[in-house]
N, C-alpha and C. Protein backbone atom coordinates (compact mmCIF):
# COMPACT_ATOMS: atom_id res chain seq x y z
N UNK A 1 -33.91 7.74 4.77
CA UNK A 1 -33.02 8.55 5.57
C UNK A 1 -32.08 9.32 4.65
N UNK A 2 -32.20 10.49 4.80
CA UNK A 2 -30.80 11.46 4.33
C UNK A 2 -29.66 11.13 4.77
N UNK A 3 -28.54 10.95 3.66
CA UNK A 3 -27.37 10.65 4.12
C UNK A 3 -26.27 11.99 3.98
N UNK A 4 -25.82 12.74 5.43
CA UNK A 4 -24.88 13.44 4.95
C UNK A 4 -23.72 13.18 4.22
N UNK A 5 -22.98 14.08 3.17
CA UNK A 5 -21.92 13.61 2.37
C UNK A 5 -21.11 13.76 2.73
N UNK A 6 -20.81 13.97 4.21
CA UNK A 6 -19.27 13.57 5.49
C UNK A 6 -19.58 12.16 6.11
N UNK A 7 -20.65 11.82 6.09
CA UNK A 7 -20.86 10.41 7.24
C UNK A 7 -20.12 9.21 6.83
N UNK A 8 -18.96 9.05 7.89
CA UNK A 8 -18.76 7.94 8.40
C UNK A 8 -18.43 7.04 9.18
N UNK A 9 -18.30 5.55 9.42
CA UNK A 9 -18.89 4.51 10.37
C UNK A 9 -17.69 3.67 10.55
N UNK A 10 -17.15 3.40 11.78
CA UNK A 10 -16.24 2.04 11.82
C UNK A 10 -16.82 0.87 11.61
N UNK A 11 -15.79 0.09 11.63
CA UNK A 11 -16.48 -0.94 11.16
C UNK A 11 -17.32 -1.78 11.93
N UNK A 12 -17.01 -1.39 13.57
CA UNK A 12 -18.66 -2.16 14.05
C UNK A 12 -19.55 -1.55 14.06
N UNK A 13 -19.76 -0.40 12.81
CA UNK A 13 -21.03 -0.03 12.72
C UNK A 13 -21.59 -0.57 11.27
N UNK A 14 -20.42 -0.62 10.55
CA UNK A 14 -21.14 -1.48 9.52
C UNK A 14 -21.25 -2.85 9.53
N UNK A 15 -20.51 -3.68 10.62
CA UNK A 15 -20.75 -5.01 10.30
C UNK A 15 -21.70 -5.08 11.58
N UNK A 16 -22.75 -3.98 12.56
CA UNK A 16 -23.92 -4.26 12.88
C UNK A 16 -25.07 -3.99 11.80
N UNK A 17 -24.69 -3.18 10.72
CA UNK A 17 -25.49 -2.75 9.48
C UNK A 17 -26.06 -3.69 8.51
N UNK A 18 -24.30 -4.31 8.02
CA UNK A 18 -24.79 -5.07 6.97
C UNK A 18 -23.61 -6.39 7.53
N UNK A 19 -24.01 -7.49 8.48
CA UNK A 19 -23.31 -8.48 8.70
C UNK A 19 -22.77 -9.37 8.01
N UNK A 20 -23.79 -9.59 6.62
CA UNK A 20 -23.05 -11.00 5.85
C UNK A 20 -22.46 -10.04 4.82
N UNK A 21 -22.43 -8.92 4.69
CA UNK A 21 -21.41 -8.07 3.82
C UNK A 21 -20.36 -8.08 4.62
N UNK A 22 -20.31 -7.79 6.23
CA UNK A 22 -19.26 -7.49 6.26
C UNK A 22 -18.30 -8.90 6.54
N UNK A 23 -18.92 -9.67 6.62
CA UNK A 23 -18.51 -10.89 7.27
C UNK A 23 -17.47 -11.49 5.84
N UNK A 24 -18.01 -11.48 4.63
CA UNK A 24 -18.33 -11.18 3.17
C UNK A 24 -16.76 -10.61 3.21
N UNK A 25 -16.47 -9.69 3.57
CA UNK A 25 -15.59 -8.20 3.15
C UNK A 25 -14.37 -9.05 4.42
N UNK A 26 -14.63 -9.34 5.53
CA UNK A 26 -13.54 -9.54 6.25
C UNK A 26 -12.64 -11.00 5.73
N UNK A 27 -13.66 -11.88 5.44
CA UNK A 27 -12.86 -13.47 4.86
C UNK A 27 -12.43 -12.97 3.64
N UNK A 28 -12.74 -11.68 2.47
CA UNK A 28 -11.53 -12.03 1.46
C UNK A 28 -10.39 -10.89 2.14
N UNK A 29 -10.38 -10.19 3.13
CA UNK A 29 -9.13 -9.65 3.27
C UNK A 29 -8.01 -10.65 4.33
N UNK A 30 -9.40 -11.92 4.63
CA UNK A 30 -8.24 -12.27 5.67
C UNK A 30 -7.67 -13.72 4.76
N UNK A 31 -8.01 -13.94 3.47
CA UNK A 31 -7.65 -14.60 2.31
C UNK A 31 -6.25 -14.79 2.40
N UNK A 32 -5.47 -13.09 2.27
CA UNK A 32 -4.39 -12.70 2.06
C UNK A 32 -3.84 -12.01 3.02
N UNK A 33 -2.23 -11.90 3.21
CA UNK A 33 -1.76 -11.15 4.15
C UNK A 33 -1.83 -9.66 3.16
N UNK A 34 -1.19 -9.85 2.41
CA UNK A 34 -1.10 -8.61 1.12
C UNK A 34 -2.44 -7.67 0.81
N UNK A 35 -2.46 -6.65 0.55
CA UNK A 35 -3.34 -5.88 0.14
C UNK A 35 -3.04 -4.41 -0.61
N UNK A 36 -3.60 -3.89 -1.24
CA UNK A 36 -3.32 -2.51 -1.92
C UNK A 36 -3.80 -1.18 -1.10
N UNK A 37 -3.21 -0.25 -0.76
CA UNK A 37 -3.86 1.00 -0.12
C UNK A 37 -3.46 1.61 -1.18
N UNK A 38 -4.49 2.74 -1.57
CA UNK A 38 -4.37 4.06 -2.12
C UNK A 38 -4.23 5.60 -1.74
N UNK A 39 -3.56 6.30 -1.76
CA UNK A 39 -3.48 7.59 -0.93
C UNK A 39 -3.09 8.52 -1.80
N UNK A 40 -2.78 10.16 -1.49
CA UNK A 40 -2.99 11.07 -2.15
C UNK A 40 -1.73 11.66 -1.92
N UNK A 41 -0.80 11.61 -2.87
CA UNK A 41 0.67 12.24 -2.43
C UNK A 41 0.41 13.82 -2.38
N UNK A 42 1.92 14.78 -2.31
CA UNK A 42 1.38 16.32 -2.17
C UNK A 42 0.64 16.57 -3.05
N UNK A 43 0.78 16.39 -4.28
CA UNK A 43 0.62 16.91 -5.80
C UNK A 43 -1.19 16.16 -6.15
N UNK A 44 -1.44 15.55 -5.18
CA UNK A 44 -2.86 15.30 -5.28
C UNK A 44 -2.63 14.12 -5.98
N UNK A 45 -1.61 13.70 -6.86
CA UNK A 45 -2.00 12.15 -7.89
C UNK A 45 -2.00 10.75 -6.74
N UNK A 46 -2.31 9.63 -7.47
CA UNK A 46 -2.34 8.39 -6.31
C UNK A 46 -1.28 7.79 -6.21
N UNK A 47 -0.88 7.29 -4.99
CA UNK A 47 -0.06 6.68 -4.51
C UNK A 47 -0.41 5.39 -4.21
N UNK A 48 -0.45 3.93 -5.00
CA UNK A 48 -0.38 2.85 -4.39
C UNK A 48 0.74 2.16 -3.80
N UNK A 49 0.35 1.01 -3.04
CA UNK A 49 1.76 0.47 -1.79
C UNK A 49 0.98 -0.90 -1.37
N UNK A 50 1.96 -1.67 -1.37
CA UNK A 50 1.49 -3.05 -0.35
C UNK A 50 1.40 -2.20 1.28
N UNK A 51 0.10 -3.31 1.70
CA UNK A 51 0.03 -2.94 2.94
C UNK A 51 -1.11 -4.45 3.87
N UNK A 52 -0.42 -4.68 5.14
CA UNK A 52 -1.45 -5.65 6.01
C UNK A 52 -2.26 -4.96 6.82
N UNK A 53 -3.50 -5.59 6.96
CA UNK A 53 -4.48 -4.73 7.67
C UNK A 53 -5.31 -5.83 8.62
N UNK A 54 -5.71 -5.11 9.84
CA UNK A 54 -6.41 -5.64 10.96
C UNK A 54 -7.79 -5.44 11.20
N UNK A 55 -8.76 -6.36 11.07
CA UNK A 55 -9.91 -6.55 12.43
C UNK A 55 -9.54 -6.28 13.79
N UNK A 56 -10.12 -5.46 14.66
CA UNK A 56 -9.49 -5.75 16.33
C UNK A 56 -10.74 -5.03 16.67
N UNK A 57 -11.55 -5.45 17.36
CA UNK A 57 -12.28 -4.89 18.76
C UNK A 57 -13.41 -4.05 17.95
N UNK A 58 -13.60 -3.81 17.09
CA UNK A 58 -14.41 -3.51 16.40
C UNK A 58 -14.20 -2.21 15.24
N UNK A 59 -12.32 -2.57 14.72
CA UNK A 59 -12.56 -1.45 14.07
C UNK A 59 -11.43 -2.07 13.19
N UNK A 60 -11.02 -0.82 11.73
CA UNK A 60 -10.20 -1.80 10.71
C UNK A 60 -8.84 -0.88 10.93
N UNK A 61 -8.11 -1.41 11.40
CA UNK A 61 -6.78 -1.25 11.65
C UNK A 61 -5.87 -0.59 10.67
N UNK A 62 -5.32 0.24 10.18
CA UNK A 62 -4.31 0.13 8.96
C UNK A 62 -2.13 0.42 9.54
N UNK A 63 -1.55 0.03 10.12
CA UNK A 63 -0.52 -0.10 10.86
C UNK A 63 0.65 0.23 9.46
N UNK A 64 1.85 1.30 9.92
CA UNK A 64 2.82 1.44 8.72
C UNK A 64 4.27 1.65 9.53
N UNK A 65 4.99 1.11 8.73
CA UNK A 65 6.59 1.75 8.73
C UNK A 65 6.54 3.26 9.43
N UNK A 66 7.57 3.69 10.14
CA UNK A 66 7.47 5.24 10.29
C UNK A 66 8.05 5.72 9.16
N UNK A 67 7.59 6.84 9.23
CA UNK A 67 7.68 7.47 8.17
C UNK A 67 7.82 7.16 6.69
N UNK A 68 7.03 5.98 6.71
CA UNK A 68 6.34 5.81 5.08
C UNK A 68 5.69 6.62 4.23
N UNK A 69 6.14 6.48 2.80
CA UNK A 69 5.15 7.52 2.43
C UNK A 69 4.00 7.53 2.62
N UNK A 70 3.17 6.23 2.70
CA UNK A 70 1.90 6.21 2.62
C UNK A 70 1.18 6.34 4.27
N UNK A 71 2.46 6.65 4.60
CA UNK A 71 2.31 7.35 6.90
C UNK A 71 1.80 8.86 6.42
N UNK A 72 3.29 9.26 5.73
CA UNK A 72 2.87 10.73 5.50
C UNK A 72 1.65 11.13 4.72
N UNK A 73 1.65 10.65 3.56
CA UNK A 73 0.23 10.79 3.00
C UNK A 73 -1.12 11.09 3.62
N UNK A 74 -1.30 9.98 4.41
CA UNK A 74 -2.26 9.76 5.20
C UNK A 74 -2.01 10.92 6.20
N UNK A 75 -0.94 11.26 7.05
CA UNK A 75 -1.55 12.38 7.66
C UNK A 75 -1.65 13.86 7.42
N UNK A 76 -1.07 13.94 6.05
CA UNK A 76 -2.02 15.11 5.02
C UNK A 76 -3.18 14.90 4.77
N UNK A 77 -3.48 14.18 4.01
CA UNK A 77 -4.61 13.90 3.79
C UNK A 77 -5.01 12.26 4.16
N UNK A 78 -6.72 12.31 4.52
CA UNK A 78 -6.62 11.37 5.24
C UNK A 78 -7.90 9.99 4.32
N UNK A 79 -7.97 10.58 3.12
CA UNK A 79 -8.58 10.07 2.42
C UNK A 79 -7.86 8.27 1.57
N UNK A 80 -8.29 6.75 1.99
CA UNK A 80 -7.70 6.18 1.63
C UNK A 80 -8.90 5.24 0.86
N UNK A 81 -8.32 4.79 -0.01
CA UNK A 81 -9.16 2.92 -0.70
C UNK A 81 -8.41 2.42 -0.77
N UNK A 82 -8.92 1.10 0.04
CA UNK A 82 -8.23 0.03 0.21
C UNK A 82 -8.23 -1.42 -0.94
N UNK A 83 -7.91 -1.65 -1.28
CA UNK A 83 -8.02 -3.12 -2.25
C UNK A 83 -7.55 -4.28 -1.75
N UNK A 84 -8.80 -5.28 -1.90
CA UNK A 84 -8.34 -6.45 -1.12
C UNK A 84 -7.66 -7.26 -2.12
N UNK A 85 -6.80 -8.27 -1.85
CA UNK A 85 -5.89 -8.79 -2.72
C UNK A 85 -6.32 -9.89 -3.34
N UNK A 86 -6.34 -9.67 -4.90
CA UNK A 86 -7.39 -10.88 -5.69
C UNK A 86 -6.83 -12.05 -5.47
N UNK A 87 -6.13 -12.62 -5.17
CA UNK A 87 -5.56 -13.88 -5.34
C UNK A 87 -4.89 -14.56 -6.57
N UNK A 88 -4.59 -15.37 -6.77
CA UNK A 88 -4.04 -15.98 -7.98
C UNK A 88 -5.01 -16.34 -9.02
N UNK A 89 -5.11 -16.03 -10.41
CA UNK A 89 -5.52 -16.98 -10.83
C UNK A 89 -6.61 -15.63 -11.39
N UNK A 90 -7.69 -16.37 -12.22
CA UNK A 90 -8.97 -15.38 -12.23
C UNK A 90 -9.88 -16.09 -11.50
N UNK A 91 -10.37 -16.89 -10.18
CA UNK A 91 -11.15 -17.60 -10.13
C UNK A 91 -11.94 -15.73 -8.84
N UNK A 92 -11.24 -15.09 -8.19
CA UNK A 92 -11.82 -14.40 -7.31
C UNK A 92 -12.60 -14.67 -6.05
N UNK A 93 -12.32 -15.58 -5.42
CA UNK A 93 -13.05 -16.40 -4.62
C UNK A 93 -13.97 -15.32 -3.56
N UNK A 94 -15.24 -15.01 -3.74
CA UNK A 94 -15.67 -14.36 -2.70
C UNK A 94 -15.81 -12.79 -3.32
N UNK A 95 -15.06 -12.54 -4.29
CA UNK A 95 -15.38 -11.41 -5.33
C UNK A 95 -14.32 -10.29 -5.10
N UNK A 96 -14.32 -9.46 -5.34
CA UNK A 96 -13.22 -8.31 -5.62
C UNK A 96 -14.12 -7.44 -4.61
N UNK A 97 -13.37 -6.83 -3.42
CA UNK A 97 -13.72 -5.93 -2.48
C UNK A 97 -12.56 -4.85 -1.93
N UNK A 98 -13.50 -3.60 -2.12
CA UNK A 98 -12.74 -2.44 -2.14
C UNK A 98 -13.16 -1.90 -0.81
N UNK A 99 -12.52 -1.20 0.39
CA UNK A 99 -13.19 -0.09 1.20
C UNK A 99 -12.62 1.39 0.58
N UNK A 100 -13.63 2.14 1.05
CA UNK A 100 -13.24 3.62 1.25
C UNK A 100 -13.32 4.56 2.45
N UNK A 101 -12.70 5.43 2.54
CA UNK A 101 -12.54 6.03 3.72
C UNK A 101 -12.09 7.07 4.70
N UNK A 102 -11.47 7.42 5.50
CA UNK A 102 -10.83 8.41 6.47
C UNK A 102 -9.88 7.79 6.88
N UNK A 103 -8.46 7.53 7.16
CA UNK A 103 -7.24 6.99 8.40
C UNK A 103 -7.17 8.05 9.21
N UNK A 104 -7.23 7.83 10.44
CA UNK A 104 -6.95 8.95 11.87
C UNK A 104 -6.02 8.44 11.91
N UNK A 105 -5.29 8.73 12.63
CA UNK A 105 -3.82 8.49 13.45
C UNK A 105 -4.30 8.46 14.80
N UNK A 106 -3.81 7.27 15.44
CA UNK A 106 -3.82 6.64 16.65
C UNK A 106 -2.51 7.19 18.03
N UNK A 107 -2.39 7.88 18.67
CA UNK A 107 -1.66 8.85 19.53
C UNK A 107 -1.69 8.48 20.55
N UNK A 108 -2.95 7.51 21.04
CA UNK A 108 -3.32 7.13 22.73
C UNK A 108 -2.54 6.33 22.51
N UNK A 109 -1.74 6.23 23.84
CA UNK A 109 -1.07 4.93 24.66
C UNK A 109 -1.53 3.79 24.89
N UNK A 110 -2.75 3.85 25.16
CA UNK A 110 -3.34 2.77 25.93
C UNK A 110 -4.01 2.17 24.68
N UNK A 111 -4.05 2.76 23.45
CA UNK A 111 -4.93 1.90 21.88
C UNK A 111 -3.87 1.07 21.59
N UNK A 112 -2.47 2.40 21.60
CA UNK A 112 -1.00 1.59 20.81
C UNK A 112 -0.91 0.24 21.35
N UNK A 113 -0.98 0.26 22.93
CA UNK A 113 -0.29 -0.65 23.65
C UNK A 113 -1.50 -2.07 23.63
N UNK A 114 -2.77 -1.45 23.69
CA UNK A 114 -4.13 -2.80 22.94
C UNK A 114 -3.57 -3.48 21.79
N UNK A 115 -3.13 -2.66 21.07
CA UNK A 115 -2.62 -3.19 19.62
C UNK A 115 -1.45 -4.03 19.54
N UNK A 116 -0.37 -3.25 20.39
CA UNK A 116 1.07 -3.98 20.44
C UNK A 116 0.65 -5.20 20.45
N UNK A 117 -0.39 -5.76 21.84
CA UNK A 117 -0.16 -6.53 22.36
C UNK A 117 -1.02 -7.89 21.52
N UNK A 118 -1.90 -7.28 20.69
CA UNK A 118 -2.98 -8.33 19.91
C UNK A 118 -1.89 -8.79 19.06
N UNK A 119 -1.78 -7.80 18.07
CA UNK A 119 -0.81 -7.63 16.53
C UNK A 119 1.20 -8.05 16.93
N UNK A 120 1.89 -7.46 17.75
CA UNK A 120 3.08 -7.88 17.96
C UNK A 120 3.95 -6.75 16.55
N UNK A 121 3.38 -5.59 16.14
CA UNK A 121 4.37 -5.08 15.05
C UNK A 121 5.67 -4.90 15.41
N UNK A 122 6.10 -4.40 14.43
CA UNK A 122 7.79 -3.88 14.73
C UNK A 122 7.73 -2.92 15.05
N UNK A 123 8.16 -2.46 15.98
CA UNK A 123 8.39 -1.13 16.28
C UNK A 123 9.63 -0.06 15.93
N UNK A 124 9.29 0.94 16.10
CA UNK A 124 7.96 2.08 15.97
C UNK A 124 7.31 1.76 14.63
N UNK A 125 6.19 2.11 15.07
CA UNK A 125 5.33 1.91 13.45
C UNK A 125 3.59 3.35 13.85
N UNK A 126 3.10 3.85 12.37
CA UNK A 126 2.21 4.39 12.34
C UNK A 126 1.04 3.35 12.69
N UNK A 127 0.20 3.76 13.53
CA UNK A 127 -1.54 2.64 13.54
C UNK A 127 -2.28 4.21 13.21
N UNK A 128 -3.07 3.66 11.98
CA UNK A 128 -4.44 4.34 12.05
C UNK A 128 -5.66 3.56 12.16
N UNK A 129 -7.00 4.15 12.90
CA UNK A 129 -7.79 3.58 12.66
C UNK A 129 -8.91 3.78 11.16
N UNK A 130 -10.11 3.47 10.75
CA UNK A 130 -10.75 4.13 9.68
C UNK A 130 -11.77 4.31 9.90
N UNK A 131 -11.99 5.25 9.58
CA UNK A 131 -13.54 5.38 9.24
C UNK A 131 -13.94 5.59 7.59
N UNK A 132 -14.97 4.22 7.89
CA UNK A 132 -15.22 4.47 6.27
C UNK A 132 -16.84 4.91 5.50
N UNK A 133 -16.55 5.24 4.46
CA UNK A 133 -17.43 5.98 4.01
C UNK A 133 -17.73 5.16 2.51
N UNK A 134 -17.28 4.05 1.84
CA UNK A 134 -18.03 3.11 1.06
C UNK A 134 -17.03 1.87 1.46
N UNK A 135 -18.44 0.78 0.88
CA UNK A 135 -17.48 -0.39 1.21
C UNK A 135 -18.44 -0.96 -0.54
N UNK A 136 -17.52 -2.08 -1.11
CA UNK A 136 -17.52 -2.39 -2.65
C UNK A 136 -17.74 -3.84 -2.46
N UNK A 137 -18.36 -4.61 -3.05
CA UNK A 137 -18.15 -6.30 -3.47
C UNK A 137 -18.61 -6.32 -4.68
N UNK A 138 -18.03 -6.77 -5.90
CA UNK A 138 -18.01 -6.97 -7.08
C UNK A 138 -17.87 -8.53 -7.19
N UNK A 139 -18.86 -9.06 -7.82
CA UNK A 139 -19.05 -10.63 -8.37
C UNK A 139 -19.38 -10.89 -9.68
N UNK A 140 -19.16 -12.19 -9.97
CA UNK A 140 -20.46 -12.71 -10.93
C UNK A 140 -21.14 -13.98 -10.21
N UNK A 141 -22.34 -13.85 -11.19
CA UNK A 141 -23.55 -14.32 -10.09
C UNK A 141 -23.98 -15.46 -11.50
N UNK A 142 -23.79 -16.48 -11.35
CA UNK A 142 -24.40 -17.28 -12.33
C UNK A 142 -23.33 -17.61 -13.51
N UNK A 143 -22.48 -17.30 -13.73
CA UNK A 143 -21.68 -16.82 -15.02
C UNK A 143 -22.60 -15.97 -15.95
N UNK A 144 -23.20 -15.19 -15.60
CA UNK A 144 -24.24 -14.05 -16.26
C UNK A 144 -23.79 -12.77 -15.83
N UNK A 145 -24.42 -12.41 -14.24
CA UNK A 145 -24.17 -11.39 -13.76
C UNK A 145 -22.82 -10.66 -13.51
N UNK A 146 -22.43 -9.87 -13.96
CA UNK A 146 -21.80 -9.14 -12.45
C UNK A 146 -22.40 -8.12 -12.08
N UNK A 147 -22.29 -8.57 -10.57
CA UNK A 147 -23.13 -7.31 -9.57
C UNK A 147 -22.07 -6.72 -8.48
N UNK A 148 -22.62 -5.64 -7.93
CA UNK A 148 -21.78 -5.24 -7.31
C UNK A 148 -22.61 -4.81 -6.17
N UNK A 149 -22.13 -4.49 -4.79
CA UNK A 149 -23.05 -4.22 -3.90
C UNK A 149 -22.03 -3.19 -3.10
N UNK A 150 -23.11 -2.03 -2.83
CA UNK A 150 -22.45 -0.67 -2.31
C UNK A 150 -23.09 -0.67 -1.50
N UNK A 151 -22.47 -0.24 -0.16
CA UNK A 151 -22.90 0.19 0.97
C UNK A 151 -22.19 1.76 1.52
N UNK A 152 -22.71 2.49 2.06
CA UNK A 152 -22.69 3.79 2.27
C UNK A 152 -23.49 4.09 3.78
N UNK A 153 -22.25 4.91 4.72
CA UNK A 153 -22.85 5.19 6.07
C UNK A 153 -24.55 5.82 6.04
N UNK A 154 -25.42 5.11 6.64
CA UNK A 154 -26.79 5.93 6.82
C UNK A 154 -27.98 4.91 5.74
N UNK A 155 -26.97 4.25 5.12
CA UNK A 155 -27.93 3.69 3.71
C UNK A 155 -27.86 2.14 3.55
N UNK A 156 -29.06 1.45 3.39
CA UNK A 156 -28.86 0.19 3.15
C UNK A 156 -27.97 -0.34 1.60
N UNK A 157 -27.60 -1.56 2.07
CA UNK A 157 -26.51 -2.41 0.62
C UNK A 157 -27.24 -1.99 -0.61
N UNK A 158 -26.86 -1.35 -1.59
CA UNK A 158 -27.47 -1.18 -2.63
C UNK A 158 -26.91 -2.60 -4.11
N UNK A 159 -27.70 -3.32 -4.31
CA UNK A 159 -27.22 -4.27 -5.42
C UNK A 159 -27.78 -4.35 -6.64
N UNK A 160 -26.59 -3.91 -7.86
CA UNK A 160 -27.11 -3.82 -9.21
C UNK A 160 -26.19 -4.93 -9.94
N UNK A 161 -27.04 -5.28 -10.82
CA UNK A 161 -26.87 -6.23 -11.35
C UNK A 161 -26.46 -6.02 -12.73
N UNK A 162 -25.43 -6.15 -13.76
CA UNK A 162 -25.64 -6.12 -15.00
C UNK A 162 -25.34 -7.38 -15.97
N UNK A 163 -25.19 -7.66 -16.95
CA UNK A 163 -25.33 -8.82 -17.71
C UNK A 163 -24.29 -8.57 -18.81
């Protein structure tokens, strides 16, 4: 299958795609409350920030402060990677996992108020939803390997291995 180089998938389309990836990808973000987002300030350089993020109903949540930078960012540009939070230690339990992606901004009433009511944020706060366009798991496999496994809307898990 040709993959266009705009395509992308929420996440119940990738965790009907690739399930024990995503299953994989959801237990190390739900490891930690903490996590890293990346975004694109005016000037184009990156902007990292702590940030908590949601599973709900079949899609990955990203919820902010109003008017955070990384609110505004995002609705300039809507390009984000996410980093899940390694944990202590070097042990990596479950491996180092990155998403990539799109944040929309969430405007309906009736999503906000789904959300209020799952999540409980502070209010007012930004919710975007994502659509993403790579998802990352980086391991070692044996104390030999590290591999990494890429997935991409339209395309099966790709896994390379190096030594």
């Amino acid at each position: 299958m040709n993959r266009a180089e705009n395509w992308t998938a929420d996440w119940a389309a990738f965790s009907s795609a690739e399930p024990d990836l995503a299953k994989t990808v959801e237990a190390r973000f739900g490891a930690f409350t903490h996590h890293v987002l990346a975004t694109l300030r005016k000037d184009g350089s990156p902007r990292t920030t702590g940030l908590e993020v949601r599973f709900l109903n079949g899609e990955l949540w990203l919820g902010m402060m109003p008017d955070s930078l990384k609110a505004l960012d995002l609705r300039r540009d809507p390009r984000f990677a996410l980093q899940a939070n390694p944990g202590e230690g070097q042990t990596m339990g479950g491996g180092d996992v990155r998403i990539s992606g799109r944040a929309i901004e969430v405007e309906d009433p009736q999503t906000r108020t789904r959300y209020v009511e799952e999540v409980e944020p502070p209010e007012p706060f930004h919710l975007f939803r994502t659509e993403l366009t790579e998802v990352v798991r980086t391991y070692v496999e044996d104390d030999t390997y590290l591999v990494s496994q890429v997935w991409k809307p339209g395309e099966p898990v790709r896994t390379l291995r190096r030594t």
